[in-house]
PDB file of N, CA and C in Angstrom:
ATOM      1  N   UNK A   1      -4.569   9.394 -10.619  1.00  0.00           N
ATOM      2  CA  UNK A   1      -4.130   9.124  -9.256  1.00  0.00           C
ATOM      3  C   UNK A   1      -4.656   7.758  -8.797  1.00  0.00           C
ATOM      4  N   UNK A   2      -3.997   7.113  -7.931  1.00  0.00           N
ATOM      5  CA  UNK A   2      -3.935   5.850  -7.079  1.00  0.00           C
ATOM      6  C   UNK A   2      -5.004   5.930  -5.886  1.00  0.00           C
ATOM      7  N   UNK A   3      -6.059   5.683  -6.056  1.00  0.00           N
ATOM      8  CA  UNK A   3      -7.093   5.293  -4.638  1.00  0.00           C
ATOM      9  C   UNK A   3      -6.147   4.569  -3.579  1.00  0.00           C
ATOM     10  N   UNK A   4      -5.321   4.906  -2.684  1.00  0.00           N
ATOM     11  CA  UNK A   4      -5.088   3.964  -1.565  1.00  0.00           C
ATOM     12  C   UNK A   4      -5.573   3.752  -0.219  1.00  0.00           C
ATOM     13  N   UNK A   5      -5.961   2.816   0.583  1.00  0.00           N
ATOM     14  CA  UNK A   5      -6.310   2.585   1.833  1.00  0.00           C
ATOM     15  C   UNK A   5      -5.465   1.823   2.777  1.00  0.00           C
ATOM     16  N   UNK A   6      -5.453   2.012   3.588  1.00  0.00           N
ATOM     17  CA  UNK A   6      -4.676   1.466   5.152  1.00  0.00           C
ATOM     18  C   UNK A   6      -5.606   0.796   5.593  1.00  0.00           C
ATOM     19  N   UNK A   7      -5.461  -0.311   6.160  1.00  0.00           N
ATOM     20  CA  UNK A   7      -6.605  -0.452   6.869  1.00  0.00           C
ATOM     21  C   UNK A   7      -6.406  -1.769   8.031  1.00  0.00           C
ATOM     22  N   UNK A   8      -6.378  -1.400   9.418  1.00  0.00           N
ATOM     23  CA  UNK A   8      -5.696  -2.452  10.217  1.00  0.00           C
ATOM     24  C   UNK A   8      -6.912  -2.761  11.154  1.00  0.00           C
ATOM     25  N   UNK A   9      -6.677  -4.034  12.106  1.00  0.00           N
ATOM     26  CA  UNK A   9      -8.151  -4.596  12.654  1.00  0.00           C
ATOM     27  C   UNK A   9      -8.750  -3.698  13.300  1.00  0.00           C
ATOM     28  N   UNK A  10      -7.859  -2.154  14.210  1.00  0.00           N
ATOM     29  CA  UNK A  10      -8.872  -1.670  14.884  1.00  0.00           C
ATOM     30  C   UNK A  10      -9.370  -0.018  13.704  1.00  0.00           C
ATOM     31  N   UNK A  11      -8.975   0.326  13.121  1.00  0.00           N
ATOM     32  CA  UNK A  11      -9.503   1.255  12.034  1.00  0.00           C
ATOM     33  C   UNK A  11      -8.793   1.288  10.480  1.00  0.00           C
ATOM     34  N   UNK A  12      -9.202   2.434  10.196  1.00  0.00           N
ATOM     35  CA  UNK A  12      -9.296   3.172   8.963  1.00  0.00           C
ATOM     36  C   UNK A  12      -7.849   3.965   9.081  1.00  0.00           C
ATOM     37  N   UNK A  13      -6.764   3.467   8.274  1.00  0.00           N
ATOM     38  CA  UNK A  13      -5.762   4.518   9.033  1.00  0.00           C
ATOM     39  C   UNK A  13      -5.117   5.387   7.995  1.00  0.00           C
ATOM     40  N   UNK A  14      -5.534   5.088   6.960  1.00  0.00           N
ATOM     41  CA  UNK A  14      -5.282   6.184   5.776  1.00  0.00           C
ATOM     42  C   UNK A  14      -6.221   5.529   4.075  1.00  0.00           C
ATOM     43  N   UNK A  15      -7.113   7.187   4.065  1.00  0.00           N
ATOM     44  CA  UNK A  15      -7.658   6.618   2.568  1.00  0.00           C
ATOM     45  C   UNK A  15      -7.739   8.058   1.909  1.00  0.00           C
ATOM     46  N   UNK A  16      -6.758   7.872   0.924  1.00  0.00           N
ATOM     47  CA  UNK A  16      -6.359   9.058   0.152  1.00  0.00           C
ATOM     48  C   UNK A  16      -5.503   8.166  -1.486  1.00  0.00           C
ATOM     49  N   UNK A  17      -5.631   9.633  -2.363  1.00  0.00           N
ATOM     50  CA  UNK A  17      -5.358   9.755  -3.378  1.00  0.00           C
ATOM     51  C   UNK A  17      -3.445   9.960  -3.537  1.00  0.00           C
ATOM     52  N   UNK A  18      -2.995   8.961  -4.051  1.00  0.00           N
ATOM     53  CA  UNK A  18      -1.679   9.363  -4.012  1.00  0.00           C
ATOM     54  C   UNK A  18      -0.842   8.980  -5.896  1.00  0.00           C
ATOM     55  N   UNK A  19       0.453   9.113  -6.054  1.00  0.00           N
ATOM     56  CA  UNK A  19       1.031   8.898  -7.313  1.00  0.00           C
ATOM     57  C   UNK A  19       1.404   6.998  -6.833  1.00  0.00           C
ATOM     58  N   UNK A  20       1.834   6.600  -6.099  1.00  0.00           N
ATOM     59  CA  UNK A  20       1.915   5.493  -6.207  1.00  0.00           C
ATOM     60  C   UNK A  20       2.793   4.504  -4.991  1.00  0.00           C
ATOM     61  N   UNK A  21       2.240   3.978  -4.710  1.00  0.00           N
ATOM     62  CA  UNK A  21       2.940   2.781  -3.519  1.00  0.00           C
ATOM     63  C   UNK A  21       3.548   1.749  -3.529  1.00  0.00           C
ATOM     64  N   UNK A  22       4.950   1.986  -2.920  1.00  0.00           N
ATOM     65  CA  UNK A  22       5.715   0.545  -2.881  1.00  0.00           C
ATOM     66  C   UNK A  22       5.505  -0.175  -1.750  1.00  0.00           C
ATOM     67  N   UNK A  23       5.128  -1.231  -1.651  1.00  0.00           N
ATOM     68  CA  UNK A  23       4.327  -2.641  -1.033  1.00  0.00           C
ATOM     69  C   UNK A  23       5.746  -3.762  -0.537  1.00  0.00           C
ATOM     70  N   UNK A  24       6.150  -3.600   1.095  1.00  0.00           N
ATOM     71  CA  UNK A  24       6.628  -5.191   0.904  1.00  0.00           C
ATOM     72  C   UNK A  24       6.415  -6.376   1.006  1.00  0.00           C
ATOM     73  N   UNK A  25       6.067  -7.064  -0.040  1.00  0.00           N
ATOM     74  CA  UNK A  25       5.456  -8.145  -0.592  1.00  0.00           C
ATOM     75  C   UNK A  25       6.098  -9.480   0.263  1.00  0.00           C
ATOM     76  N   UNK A  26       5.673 -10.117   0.551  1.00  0.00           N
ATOM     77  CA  UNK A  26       6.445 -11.730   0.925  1.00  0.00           C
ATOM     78  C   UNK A  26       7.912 -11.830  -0.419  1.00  0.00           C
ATOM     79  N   UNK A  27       6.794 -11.917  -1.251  1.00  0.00           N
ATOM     80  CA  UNK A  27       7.926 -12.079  -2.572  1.00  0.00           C
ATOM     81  C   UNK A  27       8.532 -11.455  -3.195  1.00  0.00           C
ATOM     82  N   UNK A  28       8.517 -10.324  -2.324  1.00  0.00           N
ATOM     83  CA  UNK A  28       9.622  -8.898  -2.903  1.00  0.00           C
ATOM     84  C   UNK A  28       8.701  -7.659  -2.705  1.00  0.00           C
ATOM     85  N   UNK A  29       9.575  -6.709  -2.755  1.00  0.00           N
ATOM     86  CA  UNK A  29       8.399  -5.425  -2.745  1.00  0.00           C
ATOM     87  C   UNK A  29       7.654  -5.267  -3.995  1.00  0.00           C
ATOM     88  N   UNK A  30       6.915  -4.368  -4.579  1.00  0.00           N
ATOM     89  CA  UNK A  30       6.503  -4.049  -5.605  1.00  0.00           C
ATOM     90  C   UNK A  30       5.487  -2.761  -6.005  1.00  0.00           C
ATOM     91  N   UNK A  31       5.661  -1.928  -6.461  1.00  0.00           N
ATOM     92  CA  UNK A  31       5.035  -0.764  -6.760  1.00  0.00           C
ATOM     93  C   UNK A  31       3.874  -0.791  -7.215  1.00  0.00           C
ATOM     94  N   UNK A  32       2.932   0.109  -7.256  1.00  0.00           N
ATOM     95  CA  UNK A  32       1.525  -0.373  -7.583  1.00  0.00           C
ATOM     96  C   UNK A  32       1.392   1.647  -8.269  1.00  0.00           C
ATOM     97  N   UNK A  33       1.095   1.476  -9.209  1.00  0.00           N
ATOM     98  CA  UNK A  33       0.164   2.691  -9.886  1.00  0.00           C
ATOM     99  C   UNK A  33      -1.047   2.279 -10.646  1.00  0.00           C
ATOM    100  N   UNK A  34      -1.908   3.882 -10.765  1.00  0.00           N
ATOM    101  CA  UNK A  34      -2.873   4.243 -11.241  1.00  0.00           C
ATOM    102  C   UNK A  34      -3.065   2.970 -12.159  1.00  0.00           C
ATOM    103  N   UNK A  35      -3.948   2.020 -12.100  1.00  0.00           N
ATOM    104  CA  UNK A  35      -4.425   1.423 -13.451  1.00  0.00           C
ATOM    105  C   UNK A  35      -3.455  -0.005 -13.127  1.00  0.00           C
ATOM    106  N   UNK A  36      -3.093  -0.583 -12.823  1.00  0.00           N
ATOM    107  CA  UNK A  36      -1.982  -1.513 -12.454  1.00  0.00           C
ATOM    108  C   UNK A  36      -3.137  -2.867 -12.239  1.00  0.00           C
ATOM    109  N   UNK A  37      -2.835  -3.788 -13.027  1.00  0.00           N
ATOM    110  CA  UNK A  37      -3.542  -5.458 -13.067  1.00  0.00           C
ATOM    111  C   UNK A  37      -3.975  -5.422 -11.880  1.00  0.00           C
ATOM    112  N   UNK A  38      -5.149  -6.222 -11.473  1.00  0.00           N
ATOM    113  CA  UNK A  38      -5.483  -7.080 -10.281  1.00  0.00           C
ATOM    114  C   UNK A  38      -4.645  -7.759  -9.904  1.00  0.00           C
ATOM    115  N   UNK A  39      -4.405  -7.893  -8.439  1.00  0.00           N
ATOM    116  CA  UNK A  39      -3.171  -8.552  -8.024  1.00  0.00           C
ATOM    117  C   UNK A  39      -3.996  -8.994  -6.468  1.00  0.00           C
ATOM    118  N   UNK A  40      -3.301  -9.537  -5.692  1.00  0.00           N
ATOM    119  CA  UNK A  40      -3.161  -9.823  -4.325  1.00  0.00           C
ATOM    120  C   UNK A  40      -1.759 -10.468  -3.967  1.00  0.00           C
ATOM    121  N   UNK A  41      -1.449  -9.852  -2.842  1.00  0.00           N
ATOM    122  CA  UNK A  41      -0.370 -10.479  -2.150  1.00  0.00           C
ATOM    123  C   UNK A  41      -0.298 -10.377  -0.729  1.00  0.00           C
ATOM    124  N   UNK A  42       0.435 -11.545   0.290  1.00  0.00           N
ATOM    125  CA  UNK A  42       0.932 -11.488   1.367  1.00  0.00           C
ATOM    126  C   UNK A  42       1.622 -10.539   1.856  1.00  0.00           C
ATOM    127  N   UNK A  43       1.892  -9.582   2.683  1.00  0.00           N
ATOM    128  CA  UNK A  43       2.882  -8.645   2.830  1.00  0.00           C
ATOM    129  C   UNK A  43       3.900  -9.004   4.596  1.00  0.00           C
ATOM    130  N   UNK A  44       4.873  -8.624   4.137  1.00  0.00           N
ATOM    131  CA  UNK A  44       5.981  -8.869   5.441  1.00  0.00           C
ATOM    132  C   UNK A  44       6.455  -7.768   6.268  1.00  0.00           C
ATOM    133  N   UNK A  45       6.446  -8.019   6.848  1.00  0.00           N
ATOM    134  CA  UNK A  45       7.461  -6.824   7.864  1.00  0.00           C
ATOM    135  C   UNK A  45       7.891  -5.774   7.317  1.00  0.00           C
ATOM    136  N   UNK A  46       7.762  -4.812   6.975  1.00  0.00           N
ATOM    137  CA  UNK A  46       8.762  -3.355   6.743  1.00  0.00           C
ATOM    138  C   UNK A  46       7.878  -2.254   6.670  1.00  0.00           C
ATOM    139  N   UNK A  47       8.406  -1.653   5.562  1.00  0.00           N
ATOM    140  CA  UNK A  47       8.070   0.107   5.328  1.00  0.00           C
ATOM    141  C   UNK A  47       7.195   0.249   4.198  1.00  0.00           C
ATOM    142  N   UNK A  48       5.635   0.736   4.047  1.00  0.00           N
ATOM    143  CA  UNK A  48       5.168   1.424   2.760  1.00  0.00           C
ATOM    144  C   UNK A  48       5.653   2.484   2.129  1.00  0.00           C
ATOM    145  N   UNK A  49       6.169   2.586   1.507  1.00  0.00           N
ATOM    146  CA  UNK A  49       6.704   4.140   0.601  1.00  0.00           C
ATOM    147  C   UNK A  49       5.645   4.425  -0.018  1.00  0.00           C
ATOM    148  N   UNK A  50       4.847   5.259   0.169  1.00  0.00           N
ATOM    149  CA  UNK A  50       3.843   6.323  -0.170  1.00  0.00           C
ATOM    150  C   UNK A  50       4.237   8.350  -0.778  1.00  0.00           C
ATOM    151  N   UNK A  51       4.394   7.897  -2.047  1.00  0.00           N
ATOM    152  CA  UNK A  51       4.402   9.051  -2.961  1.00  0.00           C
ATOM    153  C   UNK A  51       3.292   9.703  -3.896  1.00  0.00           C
ATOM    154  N   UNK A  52       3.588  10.718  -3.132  1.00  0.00           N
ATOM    155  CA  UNK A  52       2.172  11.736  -3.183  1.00  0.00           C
ATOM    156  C   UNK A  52       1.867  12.273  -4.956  1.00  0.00           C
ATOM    157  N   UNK A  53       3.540  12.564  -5.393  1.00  0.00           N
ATOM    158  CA  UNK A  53       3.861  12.965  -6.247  1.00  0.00           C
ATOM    159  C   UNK A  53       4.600  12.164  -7.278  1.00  0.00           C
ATOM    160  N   UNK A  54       4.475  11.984  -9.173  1.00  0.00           N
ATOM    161  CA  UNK A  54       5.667  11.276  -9.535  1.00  0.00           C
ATOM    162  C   UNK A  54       7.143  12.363  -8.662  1.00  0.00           C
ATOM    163  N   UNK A  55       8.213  11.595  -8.883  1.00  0.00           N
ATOM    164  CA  UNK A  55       9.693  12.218  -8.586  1.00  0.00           C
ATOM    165  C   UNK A  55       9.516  12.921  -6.717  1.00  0.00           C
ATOM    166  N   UNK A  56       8.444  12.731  -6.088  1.00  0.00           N
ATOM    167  CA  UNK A  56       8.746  13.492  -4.465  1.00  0.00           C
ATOM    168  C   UNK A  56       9.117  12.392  -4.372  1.00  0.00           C
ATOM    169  N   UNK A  57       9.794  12.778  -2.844  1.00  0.00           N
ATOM    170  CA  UNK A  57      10.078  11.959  -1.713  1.00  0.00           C
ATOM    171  C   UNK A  57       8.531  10.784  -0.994  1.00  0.00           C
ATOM    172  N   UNK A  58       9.204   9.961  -0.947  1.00  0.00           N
ATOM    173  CA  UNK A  58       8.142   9.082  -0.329  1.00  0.00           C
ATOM    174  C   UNK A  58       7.715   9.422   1.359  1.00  0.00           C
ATOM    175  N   UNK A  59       6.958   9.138   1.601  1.00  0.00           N
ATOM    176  CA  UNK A  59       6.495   8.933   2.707  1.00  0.00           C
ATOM    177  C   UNK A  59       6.946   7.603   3.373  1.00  0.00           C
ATOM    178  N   UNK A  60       7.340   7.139   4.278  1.00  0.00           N
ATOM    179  CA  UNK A  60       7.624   5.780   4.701  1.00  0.00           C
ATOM    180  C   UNK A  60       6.898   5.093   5.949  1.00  0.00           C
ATOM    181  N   UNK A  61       6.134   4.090   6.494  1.00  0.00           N
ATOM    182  CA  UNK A  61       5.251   3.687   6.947  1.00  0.00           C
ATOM    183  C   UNK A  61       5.370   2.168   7.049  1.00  0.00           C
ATOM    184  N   UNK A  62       5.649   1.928   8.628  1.00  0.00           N
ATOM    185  CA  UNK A  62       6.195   0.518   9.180  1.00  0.00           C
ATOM    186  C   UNK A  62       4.639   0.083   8.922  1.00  0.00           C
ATOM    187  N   UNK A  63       4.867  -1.842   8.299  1.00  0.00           N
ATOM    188  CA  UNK A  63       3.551  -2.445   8.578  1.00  0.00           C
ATOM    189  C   UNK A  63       4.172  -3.341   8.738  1.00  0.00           C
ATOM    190  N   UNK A  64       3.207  -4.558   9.622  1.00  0.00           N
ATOM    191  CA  UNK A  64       3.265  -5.832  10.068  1.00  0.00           C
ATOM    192  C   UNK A  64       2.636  -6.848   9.712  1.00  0.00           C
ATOM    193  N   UNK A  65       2.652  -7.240   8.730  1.00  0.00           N
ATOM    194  CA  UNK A  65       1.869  -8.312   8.206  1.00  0.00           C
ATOM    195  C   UNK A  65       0.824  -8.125   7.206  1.00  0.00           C
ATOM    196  N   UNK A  66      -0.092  -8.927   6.966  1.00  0.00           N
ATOM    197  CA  UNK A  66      -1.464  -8.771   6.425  1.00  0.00           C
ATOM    198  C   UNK A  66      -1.254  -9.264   4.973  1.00  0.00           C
ATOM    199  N   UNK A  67      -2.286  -8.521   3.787  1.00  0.00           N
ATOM    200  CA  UNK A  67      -2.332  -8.592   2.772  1.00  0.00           C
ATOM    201  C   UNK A  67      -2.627  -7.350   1.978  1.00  0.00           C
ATOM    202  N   UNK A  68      -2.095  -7.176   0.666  1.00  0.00           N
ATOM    203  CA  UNK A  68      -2.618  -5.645   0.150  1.00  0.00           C
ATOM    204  C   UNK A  68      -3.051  -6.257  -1.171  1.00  0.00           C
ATOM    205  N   UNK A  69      -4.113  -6.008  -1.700  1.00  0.00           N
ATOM    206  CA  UNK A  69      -5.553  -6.445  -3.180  1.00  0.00           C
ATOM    207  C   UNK A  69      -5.344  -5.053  -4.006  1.00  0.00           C
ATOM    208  N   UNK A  70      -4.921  -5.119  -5.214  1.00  0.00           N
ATOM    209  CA  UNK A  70      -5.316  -4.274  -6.116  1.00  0.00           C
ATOM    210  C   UNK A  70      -6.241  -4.480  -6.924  1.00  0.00           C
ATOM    211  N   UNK A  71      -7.153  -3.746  -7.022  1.00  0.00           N
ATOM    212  CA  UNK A  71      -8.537  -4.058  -8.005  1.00  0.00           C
ATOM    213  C   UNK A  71      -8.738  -2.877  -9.031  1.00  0.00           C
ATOM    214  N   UNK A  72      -9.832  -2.857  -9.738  1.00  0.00           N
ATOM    215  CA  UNK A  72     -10.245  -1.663 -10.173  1.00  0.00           C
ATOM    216  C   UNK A  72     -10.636  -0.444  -9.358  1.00  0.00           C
ATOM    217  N   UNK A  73     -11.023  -0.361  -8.132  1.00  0.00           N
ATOM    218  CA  UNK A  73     -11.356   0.887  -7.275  1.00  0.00           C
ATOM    219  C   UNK A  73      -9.732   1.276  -6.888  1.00  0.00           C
ATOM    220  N   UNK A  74      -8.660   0.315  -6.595  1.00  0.00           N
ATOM    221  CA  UNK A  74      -7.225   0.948  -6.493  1.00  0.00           C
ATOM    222  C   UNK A  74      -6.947   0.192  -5.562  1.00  0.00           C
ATOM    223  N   UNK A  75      -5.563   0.327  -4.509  1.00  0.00           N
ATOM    224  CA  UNK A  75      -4.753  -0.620  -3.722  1.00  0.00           C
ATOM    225  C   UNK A  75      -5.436  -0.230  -2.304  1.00  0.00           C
ATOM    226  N   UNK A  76      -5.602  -1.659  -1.767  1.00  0.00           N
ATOM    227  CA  UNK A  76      -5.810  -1.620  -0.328  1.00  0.00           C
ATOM    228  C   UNK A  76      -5.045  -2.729   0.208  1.00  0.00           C
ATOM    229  N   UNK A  77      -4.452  -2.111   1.623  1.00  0.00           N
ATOM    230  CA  UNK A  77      -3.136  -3.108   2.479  1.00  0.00           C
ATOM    231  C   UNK A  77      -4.423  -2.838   3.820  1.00  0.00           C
ATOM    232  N   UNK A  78      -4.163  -4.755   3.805  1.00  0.00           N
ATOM    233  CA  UNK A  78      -4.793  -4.948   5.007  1.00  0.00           C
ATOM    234  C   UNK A  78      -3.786  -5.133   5.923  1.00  0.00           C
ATOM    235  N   UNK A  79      -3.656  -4.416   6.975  1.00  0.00           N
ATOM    236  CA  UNK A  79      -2.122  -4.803   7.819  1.00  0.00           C
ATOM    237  C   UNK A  79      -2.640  -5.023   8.990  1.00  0.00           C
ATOM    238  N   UNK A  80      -1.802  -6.371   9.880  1.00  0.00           N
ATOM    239  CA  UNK A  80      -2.037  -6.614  11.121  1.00  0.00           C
ATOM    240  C   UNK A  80      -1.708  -5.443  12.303  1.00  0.00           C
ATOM    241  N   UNK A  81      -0.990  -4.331  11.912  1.00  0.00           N
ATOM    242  CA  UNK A  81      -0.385  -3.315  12.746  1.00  0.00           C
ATOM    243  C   UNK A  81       0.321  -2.305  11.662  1.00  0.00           C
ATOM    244  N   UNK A  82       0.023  -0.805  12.145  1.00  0.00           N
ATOM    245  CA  UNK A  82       0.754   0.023  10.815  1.00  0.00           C
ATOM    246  C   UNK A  82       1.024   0.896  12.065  1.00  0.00           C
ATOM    247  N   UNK A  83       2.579   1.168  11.615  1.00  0.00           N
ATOM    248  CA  UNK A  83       2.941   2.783  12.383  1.00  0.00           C
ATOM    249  C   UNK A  83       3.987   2.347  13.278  1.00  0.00           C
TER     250      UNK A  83
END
């Protein structure tokens, strides 16, 4: 499973274990799973798709800006505004 975090200037707005997150990137969206390279990117205006499960339905989740870092502990989106 995928360590993911939310995390906008005034809290903590989601940190849970999920199958995997699609990110919209400045430079396109892009999916992030379990084990997935170090990365960083800019993120733009839209929706996180957050799937709990391989093959469920996503979860969908307006963000506004920021940046999301994949490392070895897993993906964190820093967003100027989520929700």
């Amino acid at each position: 499973m995928l360590h993911f975090e939310l995390v906008t200037p005034e809290k903590l707005v989601r940190s849970e274990e999920v199958h995997m997150v699609v990110v919209p990137g400045t430079e396109g969206d892009f999916g992030v799973l379990e084990g997935h390279a170090p990365f960083m990117s800019t993120i733009r205006e839209g929706a996180l798709q957050i799937f709990r499960t391989a093959g469920g339905e996503p979860e969908t989740l307006a963000i506004h800006g920021g940046f999301a870092e994949v490392n070895d502990r897993g993906l964190t989106v820093l967003a100027e505004r989520a929700g």
